[in-house]
Protein backbone atom coordinates (compact mmCIF):
# COMPACT_ATOMS: atom_id res chain seq x y z
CA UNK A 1 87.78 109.09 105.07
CA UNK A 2 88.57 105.66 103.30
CA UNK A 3 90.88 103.58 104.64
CA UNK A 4 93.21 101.05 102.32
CA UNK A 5 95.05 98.53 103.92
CA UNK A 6 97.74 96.96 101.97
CA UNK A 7 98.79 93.94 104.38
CA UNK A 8 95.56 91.34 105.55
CA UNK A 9 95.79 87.67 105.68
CA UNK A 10 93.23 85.23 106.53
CA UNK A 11 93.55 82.16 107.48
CA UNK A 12 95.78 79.67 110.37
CA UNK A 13 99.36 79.61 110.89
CA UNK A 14 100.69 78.22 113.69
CA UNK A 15 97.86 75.96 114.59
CA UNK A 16 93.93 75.38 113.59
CA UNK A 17 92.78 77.13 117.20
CA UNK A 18 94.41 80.53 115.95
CA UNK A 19 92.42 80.29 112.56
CA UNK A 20 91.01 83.70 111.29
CA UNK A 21 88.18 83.01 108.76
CA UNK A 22 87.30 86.05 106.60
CA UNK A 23 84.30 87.01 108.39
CA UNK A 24 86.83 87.44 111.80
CA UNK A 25 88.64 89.62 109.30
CA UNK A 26 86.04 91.94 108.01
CA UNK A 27 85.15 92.56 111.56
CA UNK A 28 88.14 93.64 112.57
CA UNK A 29 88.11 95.94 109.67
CA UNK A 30 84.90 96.92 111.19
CA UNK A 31 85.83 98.26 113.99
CA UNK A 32 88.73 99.50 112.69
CA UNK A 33 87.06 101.55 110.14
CA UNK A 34 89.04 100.09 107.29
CA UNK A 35 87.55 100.20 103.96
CA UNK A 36 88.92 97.17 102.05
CA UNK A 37 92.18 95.40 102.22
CA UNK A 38 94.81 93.69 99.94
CA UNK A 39 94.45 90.10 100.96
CA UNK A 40 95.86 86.32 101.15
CA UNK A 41 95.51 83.21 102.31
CA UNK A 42 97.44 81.88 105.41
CA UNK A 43 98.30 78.63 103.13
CA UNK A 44 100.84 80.75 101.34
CA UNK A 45 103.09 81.10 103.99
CA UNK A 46 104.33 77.56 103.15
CA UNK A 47 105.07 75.53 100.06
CA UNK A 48 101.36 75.02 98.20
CA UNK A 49 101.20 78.41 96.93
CA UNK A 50 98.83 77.19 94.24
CA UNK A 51 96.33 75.80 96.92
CA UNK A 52 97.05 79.55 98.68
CA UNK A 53 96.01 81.05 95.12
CA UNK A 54 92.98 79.28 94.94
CA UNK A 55 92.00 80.05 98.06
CA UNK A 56 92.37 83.85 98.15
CA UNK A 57 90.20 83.89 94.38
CA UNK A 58 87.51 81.76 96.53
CA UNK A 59 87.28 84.01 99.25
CA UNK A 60 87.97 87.47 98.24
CA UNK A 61 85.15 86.90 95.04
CA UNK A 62 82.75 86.08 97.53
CA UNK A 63 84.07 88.98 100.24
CA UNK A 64 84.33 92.02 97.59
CA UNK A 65 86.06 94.38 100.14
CA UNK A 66 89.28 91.69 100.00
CA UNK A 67 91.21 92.55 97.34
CA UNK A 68 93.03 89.56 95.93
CA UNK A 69 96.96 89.04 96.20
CA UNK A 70 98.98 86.23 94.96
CA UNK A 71 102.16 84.46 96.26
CA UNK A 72 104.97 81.91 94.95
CA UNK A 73 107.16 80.05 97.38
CA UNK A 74 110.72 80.31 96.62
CA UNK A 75 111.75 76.70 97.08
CA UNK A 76 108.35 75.78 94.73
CA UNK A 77 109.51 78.06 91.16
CA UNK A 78 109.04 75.58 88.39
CA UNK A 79 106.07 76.82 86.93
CA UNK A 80 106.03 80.31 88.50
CA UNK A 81 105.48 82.08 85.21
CA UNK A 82 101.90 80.51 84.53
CA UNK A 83 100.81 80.92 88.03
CA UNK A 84 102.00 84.50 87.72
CA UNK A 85 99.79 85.07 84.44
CA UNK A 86 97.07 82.88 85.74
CA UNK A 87 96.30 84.97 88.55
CA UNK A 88 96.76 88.32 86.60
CA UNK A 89 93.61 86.84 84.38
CA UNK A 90 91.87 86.39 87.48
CA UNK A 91 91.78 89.81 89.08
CA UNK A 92 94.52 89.38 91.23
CA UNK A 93 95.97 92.98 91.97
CA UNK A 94 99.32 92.10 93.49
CA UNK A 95 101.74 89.37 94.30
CA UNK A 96 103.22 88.94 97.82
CA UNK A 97 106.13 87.10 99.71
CA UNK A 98 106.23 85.82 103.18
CA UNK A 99 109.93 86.47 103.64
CA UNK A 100 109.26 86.91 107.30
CA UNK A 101 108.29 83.36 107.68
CA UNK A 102 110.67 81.50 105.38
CA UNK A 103 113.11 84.11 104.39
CA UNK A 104 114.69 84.98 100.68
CA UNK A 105 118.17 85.62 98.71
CA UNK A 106 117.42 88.44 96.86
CA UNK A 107 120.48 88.69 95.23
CA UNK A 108 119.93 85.27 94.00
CA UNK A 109 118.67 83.84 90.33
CA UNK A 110 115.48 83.24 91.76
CA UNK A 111 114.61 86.46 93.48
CA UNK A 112 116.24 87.90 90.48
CA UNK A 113 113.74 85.98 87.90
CA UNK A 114 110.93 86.91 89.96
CA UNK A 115 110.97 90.14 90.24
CA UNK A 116 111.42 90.06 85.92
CA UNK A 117 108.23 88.05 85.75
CA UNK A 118 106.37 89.95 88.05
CA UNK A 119 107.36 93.06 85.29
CA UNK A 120 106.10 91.32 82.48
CA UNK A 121 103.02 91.22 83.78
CA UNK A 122 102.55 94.16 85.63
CA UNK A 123 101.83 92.86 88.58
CA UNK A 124 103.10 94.70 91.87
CA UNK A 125 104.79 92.93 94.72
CA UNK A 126 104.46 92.63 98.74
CA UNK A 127 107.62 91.24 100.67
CA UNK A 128 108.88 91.97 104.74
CA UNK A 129 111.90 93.48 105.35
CA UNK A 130 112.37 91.25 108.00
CA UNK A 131 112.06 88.28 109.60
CA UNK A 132 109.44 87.56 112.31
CA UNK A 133 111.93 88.42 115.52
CA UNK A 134 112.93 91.38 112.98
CA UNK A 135 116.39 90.09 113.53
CA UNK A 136 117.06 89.72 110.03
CA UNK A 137 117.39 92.93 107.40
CA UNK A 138 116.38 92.45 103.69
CA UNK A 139 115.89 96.18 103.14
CA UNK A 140 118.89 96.71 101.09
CA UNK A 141 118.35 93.20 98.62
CA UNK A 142 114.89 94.39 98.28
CA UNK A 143 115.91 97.92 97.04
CA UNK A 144 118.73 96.62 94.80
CA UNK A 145 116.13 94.31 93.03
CA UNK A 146 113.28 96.81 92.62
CA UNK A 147 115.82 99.31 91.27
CA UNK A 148 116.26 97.11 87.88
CA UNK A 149 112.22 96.76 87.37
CA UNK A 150 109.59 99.31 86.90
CA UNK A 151 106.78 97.65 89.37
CA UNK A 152 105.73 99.11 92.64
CA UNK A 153 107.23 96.94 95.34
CA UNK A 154 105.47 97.64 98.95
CA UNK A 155 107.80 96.63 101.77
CA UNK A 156 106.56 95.98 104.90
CA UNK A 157 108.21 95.76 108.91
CA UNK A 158 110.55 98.13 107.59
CA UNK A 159 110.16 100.64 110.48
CA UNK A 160 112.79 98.39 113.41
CA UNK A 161 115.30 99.13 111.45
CA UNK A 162 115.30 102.82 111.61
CA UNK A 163 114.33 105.35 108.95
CA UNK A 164 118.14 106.79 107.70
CA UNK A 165 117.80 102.90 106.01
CA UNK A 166 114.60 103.36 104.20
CA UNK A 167 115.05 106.86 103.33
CA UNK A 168 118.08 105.72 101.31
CA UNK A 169 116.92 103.01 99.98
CA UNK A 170 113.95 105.37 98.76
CA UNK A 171 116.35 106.96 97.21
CA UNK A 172 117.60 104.26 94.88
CA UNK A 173 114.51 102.87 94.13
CA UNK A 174 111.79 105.19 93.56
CA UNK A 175 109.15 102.66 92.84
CA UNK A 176 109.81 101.60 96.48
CA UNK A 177 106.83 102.15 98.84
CA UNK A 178 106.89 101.69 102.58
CA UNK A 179 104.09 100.42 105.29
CA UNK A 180 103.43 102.40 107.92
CA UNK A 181 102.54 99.87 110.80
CA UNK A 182 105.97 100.25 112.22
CA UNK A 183 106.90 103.73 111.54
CA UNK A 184 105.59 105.49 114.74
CA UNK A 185 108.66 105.15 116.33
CA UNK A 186 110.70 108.29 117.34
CA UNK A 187 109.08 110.36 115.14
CA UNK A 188 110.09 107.95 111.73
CA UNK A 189 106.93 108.91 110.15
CA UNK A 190 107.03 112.68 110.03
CA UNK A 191 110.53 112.78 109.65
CA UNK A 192 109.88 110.53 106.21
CA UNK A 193 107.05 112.29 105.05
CA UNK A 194 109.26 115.84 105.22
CA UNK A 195 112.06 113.72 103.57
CA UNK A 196 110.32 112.08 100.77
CA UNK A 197 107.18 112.62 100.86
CA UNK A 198 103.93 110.92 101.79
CA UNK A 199 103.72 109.79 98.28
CA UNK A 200 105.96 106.46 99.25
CA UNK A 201 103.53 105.59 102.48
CA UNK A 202 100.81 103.02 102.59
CA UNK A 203 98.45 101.85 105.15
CA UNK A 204 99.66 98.35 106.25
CA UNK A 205 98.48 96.59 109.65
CA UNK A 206 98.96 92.93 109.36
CA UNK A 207 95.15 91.99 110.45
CA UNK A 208 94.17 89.91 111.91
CA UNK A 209 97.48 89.08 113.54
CA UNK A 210 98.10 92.80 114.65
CA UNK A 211 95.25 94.45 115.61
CA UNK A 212 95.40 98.18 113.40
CA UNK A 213 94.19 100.65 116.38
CA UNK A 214 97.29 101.64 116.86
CA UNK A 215 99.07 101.99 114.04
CA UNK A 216 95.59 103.64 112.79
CA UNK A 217 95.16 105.90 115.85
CA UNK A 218 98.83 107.24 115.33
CA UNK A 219 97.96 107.91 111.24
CA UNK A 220 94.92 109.64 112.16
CA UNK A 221 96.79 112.24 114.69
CA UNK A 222 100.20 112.95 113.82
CA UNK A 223 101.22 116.40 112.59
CA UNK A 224 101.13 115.91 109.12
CA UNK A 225 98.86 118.03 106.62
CA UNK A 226 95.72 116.54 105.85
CA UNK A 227 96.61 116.08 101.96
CA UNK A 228 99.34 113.40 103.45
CA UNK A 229 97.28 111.46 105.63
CA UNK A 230 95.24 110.96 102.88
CA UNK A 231 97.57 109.84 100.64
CA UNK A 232 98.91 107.41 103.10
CA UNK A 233 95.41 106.45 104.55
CA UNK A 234 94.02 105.60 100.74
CA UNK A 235 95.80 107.67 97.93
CA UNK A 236 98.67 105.67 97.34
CA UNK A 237 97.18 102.16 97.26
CA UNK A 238 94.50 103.36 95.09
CA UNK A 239 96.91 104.98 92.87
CA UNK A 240 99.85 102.37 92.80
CA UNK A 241 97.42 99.21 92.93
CA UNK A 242 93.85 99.77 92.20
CA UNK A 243 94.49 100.87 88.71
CA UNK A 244 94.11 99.63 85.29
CA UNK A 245 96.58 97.29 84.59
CA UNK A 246 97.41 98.42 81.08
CA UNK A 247 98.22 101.72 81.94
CA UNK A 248 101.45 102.90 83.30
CA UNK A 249 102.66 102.97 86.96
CA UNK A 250 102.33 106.18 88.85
């Protein structure tokens, strides 16, 4: 079965010895058994998102399994809109946020004009729930903004904060889809998928930075029919991301 994974990075973040170069990545998804993966650059966790950008085309044109996803800083906006359209034009499939590294107001104008540009150009979005520590809950700003646009928006480390949140936010928002990677816990994930459906679930690990055996091993053996595990596994991301561009959202 092919595997989709919506959440790799490549790349160094907290110092040059912890550097994961692509080809630590693809081996990883290796031995994992994962297909190809949505995937950025490291350098986008901080304020040269345009150096990030550049980066991820680089890499992921050369590495065809790494599917390329863009990112904009929040403190860095001025020219957001052409860096937005820029990447479309070159085959990026998605954009993403690193809220768990510098955080985000999304009730604010910015998160608010964002989330309008990212519509006009049909391009999906990426964004924690959290913060690293997962002390901090952005569930609920997410939801409210990706209620008022018709995007996908795929929202990951959403599983700490227990799944009566999601499932309501869900709710709201139906072009809200959640990552997995955290959902094992106390059952979250079958209790979701009998809630509302596997058709909201995407593979997400977080390689190279959390290794995906687990997260994997607990996709490939709960007690969910087959037709969801597939969904989750590959479905979803294929449907919701890997599509034409000028056709409408599923």
């Amino acid at each position: 079965m092919e595997i989709l994974d919506c959440n790799a990075l490549f790349g160094g973040i907290r110092s040059e010895e912890e550097r994961y170069d692509p080809g630590d990545v693809l081996a990883m998804m290796d031995k994992a058994g994962i297909s190809r993966a949505l995937a950025a650059s490291t350098i986008g966790c901080f304020a040269n998102f345009v150096l990030a950008n550049n980066e991820t085309a680089e890499v992921c044109k050369e590495h065809g399994r790494l599917i390329p996803v863009g990112t904009i800083h929040p403190t860095s906006y001025t020219d957001a809109e052409n860096e937005i359209e820029e990447c479309r034009d070159r085959g990026f499939k998605a954009f993403r946020l690193y809220t768990e590294f510098y955080g985000a107001d999304f009730d604010g104008a910015v998160m608010r004009d964002f989330f309008s540009q990212l519509e006009k150009y049909r391009m999906p979005l990426i964004v924690s729930a959290s913060n690293l520590n997962l002390s901090i809950n952005y569930l609920e700003g997410i939801a409210r903004r990706a209620a008022e646009v018709c995007i996908p928006v795929i929202v990951l480390n959403v599983g700490a904060f227990g799944t009566a949140a999601l499932i309501e936010c869900a709710k709201r928002a139906p072009n809200l889809y959640f990552a997995t990677r955290l959902l094992y816990i106390n059952r979250g994930l079958e209790y979701i998928v009998e809630t509302i459906g596997s058709e909201r679930l995407v593979m997400g690990s977080g390689i190279p930075y959390h290794y995906p055996m687990q997260s994997l091993y607990y996709l490939q053996t709960v007690n969910i029919p087959e037709s969801d595990r597939e969904n989750i596994l590959y479905k979803n991301l294929e449907r919701v991301i890997l599509h034409d561009r000028k056709g409408d959202f599923a």
